[in-house]
C-alpha atoms as a PDB file:
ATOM      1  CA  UNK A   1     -19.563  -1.912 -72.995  1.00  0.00           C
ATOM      2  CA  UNK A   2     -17.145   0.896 -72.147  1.00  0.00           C
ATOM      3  CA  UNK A   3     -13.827   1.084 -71.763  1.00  0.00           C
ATOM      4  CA  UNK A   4     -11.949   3.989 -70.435  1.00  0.00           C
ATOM      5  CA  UNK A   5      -8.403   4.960 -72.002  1.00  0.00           C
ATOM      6  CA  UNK A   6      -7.131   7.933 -71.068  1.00  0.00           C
ATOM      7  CA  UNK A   7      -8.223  10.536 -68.231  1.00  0.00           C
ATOM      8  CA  UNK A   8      -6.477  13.307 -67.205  1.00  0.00           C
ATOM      9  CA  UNK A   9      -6.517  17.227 -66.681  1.00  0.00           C
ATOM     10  CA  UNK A  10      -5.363  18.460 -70.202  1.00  0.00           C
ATOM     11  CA  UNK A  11      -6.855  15.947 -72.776  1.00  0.00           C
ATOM     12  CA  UNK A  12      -9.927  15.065 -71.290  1.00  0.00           C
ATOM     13  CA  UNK A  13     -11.494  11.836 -71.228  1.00  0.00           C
ATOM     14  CA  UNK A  14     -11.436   9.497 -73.862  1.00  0.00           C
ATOM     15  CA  UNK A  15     -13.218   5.905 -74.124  1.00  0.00           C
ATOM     16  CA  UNK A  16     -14.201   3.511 -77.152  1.00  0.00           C
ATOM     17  CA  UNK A  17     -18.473   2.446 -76.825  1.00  0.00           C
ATOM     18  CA  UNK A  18     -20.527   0.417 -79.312  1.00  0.00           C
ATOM     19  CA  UNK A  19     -20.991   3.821 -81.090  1.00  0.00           C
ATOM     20  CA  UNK A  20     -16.936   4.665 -81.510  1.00  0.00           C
ATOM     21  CA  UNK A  21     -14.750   6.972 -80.406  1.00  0.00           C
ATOM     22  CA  UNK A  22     -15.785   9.826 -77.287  1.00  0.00           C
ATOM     23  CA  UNK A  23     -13.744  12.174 -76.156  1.00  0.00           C
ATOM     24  CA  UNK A  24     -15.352  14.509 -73.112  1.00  0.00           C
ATOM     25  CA  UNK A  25     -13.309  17.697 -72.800  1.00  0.00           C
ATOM     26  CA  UNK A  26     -15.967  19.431 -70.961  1.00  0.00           C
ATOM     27  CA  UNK A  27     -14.362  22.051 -68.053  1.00  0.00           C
ATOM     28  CA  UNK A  28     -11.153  22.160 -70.000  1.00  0.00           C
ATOM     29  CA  UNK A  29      -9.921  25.305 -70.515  1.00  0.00           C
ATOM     30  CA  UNK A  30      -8.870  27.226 -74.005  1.00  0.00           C
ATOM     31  CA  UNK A  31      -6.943  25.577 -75.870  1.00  0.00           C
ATOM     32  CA  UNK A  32      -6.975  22.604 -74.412  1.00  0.00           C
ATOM     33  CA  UNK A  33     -10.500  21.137 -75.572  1.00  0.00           C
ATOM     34  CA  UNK A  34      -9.667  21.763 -79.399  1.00  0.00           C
ATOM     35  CA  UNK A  35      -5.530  20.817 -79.126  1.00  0.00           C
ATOM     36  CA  UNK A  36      -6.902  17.715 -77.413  1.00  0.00           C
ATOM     37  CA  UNK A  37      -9.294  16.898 -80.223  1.00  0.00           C
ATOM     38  CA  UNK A  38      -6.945  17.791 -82.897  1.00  0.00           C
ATOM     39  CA  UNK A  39      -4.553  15.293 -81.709  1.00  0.00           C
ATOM     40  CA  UNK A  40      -6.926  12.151 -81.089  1.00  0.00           C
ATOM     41  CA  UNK A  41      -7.952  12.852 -85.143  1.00  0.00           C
ATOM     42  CA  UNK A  42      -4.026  12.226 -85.868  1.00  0.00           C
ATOM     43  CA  UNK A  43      -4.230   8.756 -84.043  1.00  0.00           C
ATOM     44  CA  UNK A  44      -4.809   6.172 -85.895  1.00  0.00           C
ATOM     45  CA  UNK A  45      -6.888   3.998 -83.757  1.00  0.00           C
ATOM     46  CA  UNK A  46      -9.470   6.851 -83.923  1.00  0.00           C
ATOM     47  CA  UNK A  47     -10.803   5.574 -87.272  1.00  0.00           C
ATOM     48  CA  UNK A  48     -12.986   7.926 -89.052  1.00  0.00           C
ATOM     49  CA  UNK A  49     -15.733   8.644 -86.763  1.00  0.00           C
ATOM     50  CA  UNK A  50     -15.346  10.775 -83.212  1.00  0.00           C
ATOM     51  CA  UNK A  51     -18.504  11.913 -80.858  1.00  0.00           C
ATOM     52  CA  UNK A  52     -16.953  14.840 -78.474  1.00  0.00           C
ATOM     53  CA  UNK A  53     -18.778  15.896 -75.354  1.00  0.00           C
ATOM     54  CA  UNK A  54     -17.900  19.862 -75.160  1.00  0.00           C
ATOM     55  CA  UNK A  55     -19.372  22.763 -72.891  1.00  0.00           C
ATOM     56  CA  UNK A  56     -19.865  25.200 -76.207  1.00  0.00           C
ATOM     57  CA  UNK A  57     -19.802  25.245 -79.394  1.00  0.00           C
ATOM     58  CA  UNK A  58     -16.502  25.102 -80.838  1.00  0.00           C
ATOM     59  CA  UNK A  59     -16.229  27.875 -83.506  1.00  0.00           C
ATOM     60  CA  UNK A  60     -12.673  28.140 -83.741  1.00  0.00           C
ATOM     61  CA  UNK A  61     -12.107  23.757 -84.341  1.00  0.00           C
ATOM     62  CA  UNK A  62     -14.194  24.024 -87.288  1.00  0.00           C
ATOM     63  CA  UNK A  63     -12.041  25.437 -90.153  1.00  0.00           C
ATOM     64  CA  UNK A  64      -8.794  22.842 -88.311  1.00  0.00           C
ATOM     65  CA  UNK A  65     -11.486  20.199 -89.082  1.00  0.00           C
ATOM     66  CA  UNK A  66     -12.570  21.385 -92.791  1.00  0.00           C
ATOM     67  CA  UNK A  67      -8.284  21.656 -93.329  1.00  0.00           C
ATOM     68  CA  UNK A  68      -8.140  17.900 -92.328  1.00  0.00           C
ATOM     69  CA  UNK A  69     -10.865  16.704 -94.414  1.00  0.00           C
ATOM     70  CA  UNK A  70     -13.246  15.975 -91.401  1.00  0.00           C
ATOM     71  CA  UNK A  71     -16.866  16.760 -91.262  1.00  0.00           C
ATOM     72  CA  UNK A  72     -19.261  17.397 -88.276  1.00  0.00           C
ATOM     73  CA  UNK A  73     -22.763  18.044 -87.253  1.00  0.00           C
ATOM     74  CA  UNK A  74     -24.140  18.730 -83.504  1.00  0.00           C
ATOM     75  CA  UNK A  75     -26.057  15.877 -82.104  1.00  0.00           C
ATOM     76  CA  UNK A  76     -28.514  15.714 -79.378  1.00  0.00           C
ATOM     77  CA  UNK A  77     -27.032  15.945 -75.786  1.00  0.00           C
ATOM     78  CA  UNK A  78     -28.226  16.895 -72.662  1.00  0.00           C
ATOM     79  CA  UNK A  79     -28.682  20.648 -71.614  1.00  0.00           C
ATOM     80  CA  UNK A  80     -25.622  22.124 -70.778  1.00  0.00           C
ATOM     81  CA  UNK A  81     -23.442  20.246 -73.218  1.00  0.00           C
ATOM     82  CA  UNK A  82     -22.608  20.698 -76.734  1.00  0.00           C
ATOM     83  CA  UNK A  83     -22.389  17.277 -78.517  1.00  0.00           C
ATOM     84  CA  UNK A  84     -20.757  17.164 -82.145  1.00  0.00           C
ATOM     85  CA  UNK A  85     -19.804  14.369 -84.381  1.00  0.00           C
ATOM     86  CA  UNK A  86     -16.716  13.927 -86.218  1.00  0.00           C
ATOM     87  CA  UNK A  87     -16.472  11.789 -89.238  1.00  0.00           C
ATOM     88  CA  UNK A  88     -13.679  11.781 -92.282  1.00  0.00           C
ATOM     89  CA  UNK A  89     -14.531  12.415 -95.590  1.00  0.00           C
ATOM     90  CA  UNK A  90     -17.356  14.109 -97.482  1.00  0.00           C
ATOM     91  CA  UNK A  91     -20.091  11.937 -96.954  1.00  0.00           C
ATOM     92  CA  UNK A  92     -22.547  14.242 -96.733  1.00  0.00           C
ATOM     93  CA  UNK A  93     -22.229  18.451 -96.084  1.00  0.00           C
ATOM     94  CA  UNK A  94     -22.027  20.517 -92.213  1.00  0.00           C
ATOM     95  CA  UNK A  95     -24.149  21.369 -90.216  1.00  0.00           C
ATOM     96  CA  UNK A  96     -23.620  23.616 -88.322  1.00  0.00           C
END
C-alpha cells in the first residue's frame, strides 16, 4: 500500500510504503534535493529510517547527515537513479 503525502516542484515527492519513508527528488535542481531531505529528517513522523530516490550521488548531503547522527548506504535502483538509505544512529558504519 502507498500513500502519497506531499508532491510538489521544490520538495519532491514524498509517500510512506511497507518499507518506510521515500522521498523522490529526482529532476530537482541544486539545492533543492538535499534542503528537501534535510528537512523531512527534522520531522518527526519520519522515524529513523528514509529511502530517497535521487538522480546522483549526493556528495555534498553526506557530512549534513554524519552532523545529524544519520547513516546511509546506496541501495539497488534502477539505471539512471541513485538510491540511498537513511537510518539514525550508528548501527552499523557508511558505505559509501
Amino acid at each position: 500500500m502507498m500513500a502519497c503525502v506531499k508532491d510538489n516542484s521544490e520538495d519532491g515527492k514524498v509517500w510512506r510504503s511497507q518499507d518506510g519513508w521515500h522521498v523522490d527528488v529526482r529532476g530537482l535542481q541544486p539545492p533543492n534535493p538535499m534542503v528537501a531531505i534535510l528537512r523531512l529528517l527534522e520531522m518527526p513522523d519520519i522515524g529513523q529510517r528514509l529511502v530517497v530516490h535521487h538522480d546522483r550521488e549526493p556528495f555534498f548531503l553526506y557530512p549534513e547527515l554524519a552532523e545529524r547522527g544519520w547513516r546511509w548506504r546506496l541501495v539497488p535502483a534502477e539505471p539512471g537513479e541513485v538510491r540511498l538509505e537513511l537510518w539514525l544512529g550508528d548501527a552499523s558504519a557508511n558505505q559509501e
